[in-house]
Protein backbone atom coordinates (compact mmCIF):
# COMPACT_ATOMS: atom_id res chain seq x y z
CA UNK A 1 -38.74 -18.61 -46.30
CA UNK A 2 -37.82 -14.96 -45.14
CA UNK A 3 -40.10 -12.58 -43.15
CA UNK A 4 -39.91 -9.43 -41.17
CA UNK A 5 -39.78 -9.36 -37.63
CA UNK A 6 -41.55 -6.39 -35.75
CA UNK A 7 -38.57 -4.53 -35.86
CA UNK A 8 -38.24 -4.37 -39.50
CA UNK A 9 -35.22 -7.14 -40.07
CA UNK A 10 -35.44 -10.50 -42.38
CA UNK A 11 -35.54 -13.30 -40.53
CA UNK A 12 -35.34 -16.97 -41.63
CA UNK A 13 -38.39 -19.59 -41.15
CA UNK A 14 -37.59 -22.58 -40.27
CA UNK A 15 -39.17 -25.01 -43.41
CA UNK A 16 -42.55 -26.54 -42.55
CA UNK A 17 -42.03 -30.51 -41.87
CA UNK A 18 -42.74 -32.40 -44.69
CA UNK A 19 -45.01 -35.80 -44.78
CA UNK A 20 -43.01 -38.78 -44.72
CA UNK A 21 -43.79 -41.27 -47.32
CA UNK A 22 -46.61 -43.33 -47.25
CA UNK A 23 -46.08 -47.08 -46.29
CA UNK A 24 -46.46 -49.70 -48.79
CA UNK A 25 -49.85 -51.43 -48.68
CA UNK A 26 -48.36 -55.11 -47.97
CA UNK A 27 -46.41 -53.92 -45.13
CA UNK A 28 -49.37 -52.34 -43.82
CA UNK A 29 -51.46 -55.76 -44.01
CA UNK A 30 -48.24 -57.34 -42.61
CA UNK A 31 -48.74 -55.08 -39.18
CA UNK A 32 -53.05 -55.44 -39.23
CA UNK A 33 -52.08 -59.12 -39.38
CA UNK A 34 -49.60 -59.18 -36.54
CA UNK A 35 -52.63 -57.14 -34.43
CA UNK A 36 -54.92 -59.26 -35.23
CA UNK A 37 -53.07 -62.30 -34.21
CA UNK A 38 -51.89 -60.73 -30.88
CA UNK A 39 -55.56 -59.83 -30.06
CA UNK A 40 -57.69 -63.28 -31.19
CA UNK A 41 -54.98 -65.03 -29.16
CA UNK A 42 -53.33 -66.86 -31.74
CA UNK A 43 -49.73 -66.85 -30.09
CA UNK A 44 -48.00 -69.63 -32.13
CA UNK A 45 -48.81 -68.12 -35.22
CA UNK A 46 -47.74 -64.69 -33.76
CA UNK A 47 -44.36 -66.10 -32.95
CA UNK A 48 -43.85 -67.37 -36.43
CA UNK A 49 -43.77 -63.40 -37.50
CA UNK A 50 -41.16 -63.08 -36.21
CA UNK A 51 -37.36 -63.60 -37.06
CA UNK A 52 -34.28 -65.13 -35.93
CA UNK A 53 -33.08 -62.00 -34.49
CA UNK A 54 -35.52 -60.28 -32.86
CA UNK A 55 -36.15 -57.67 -30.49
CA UNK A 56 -39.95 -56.80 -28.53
CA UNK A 57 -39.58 -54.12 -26.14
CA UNK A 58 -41.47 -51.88 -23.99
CA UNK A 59 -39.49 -49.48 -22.41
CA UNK A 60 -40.19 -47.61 -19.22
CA UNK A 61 -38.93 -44.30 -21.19
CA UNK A 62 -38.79 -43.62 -24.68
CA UNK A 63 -35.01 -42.45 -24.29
CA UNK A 64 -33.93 -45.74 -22.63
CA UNK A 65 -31.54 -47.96 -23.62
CA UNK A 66 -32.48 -51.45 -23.23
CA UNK A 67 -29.39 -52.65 -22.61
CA UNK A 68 -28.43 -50.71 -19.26
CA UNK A 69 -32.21 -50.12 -17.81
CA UNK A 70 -35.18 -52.23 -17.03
CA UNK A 71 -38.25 -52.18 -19.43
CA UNK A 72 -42.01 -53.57 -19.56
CA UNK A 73 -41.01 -56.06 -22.21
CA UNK A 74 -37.18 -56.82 -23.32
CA UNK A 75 -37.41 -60.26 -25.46
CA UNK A 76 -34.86 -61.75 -27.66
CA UNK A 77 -36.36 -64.58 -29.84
CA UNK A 78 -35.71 -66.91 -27.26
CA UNK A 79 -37.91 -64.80 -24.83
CA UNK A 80 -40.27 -64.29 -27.10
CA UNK A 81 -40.82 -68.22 -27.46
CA UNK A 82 -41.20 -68.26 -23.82
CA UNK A 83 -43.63 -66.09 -23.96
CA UNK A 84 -45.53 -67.46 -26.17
CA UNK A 85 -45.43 -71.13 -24.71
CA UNK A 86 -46.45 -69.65 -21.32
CA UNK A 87 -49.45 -68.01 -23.18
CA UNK A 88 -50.57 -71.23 -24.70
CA UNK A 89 -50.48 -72.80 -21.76
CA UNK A 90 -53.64 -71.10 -20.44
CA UNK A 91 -52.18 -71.15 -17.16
CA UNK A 92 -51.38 -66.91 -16.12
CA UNK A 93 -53.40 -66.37 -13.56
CA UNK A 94 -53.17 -62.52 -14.74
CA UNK A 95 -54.95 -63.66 -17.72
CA UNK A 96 -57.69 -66.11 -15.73
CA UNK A 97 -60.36 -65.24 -17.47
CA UNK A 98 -57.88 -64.40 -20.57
CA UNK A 99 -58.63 -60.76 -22.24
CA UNK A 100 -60.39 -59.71 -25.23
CA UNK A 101 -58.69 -57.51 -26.92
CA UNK A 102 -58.84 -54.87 -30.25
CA UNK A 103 -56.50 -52.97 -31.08
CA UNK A 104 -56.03 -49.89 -33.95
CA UNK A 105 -53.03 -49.16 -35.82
CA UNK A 106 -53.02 -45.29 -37.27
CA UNK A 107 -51.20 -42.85 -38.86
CA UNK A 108 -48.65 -45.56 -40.20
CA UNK A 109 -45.22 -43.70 -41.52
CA UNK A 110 -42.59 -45.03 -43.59
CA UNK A 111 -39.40 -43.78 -41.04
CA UNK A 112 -36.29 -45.70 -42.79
CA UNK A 113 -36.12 -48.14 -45.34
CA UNK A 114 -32.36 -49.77 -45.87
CA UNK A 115 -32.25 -52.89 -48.56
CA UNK A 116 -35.13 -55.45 -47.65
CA UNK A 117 -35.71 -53.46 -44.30
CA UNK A 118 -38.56 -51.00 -43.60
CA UNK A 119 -39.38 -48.82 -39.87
CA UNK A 120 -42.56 -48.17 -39.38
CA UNK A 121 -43.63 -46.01 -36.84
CA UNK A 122 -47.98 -45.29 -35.99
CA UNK A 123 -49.96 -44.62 -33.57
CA UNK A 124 -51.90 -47.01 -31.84
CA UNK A 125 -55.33 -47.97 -28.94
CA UNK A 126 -55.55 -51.30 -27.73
CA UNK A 127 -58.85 -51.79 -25.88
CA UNK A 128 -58.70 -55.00 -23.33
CA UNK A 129 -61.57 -56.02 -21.83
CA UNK A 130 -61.04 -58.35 -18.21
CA UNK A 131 -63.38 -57.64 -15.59
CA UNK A 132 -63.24 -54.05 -16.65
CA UNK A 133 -62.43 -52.10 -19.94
CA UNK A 134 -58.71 -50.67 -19.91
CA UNK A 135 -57.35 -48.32 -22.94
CA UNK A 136 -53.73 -48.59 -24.00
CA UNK A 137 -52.25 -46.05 -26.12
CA UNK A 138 -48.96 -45.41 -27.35
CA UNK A 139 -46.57 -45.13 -30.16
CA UNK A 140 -45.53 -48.36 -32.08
CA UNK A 141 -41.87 -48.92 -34.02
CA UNK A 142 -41.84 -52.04 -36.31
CA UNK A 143 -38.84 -53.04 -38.40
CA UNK A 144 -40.21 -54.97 -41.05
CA UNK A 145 -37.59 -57.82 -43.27
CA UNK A 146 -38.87 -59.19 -46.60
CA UNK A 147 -37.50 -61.96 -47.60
CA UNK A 148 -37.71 -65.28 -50.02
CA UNK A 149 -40.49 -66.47 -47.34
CA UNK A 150 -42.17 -62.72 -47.40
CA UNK A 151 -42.40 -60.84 -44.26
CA UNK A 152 -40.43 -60.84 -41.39
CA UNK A 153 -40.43 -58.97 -37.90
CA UNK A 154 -37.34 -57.63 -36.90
CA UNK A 155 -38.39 -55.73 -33.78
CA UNK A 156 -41.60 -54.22 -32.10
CA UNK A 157 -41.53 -51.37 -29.83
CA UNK A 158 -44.49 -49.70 -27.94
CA UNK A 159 -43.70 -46.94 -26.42
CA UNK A 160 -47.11 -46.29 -24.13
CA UNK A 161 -48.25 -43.11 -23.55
CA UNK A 162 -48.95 -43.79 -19.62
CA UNK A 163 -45.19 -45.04 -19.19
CA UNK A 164 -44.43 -42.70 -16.85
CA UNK A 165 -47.32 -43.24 -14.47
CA UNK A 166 -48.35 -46.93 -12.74
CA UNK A 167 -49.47 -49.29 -15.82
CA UNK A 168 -51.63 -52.35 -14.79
CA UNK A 169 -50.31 -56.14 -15.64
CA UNK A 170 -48.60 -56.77 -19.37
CA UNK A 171 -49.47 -60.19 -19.13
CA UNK A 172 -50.77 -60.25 -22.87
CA UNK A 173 -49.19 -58.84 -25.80
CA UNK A 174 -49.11 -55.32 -26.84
């Protein structure tokens, strides 16, 4: 688009940002369900979500590589079954008495799709409730694999809007 400037020459507008296309319905139901098992505490079926070569992270910074700087979260699959066997256990004092938790997913956008592979970015408030009510808020990246078994998590990142300031215990998932 051209306009004039106040000194009577064309200039060039930049092109308003277009919407990026919507996300397909079962992928969306794929990341409500992964929510919903993270906050009703149902770990082992959470860790079945996700595949072989995973990748949960939580960086400090949104620019950070997690391969050269320390993060929240940085789990392989191997980590993340760690994780989750330390959950079941019952037995993190961080989570004695264990948190209730709701989260919302919002504004879900289709970023890249590549063969059987879809990114997913959206917005997102977890509310956990421990002895007092704490908000989490953030941005959330999930690579999403379909395959003969259906859906598959590739990675999970949560980029939280408080990163930069202190952030309480991550003894849950987020």
């Amino acid at each position: 688009m051209t306009t004039t400037d106040h000194t009577g020459q064309d200039t060039q507008q930049p092109a308003a940002p277009q919407p990026l296309p919507p996300v397909d319905p079962q992928i969306a139901a794929f990341l409500y369900l992964e929510a919903r098992l993270a906050d009703e505490g149902r770990y082992s079926e959470w860790e079945q979500l996700w595949a072989e070569d995973a990748l949960y992270w939580v960086p400090f910074h949104p620019d950070d590589d997690p391969r050269r700087t320390l993060s929240y979260i940085n789990d392989n699959r191997r980590r993340i079954h760690s994780r989750v066997a330390q959950l079941n256990t019952g037995n993190r004092h961080a989570q004695t008495p264990p948190s209730v938790m709701r989260r919302l997913l919002s504004n879900m956008e289709l970023l890249a799709q590549e063969g059987d592979t879809v990114s997913v970015g959206s917005n997102f408030a977890l509310f956990e409730y421990r002895n007092q009510q704490r908000i989490w808020a953030g941005r959330v990246l999930h690579t999403v694999r379909q395959g003969p078994g259906g859906y598959s998590l590739v990675s999970k990142i949560v980029h939280l809007t408080n990163a930069q300031g202190p952030v309480e215990t991550l003894a849950f998932l987020i």
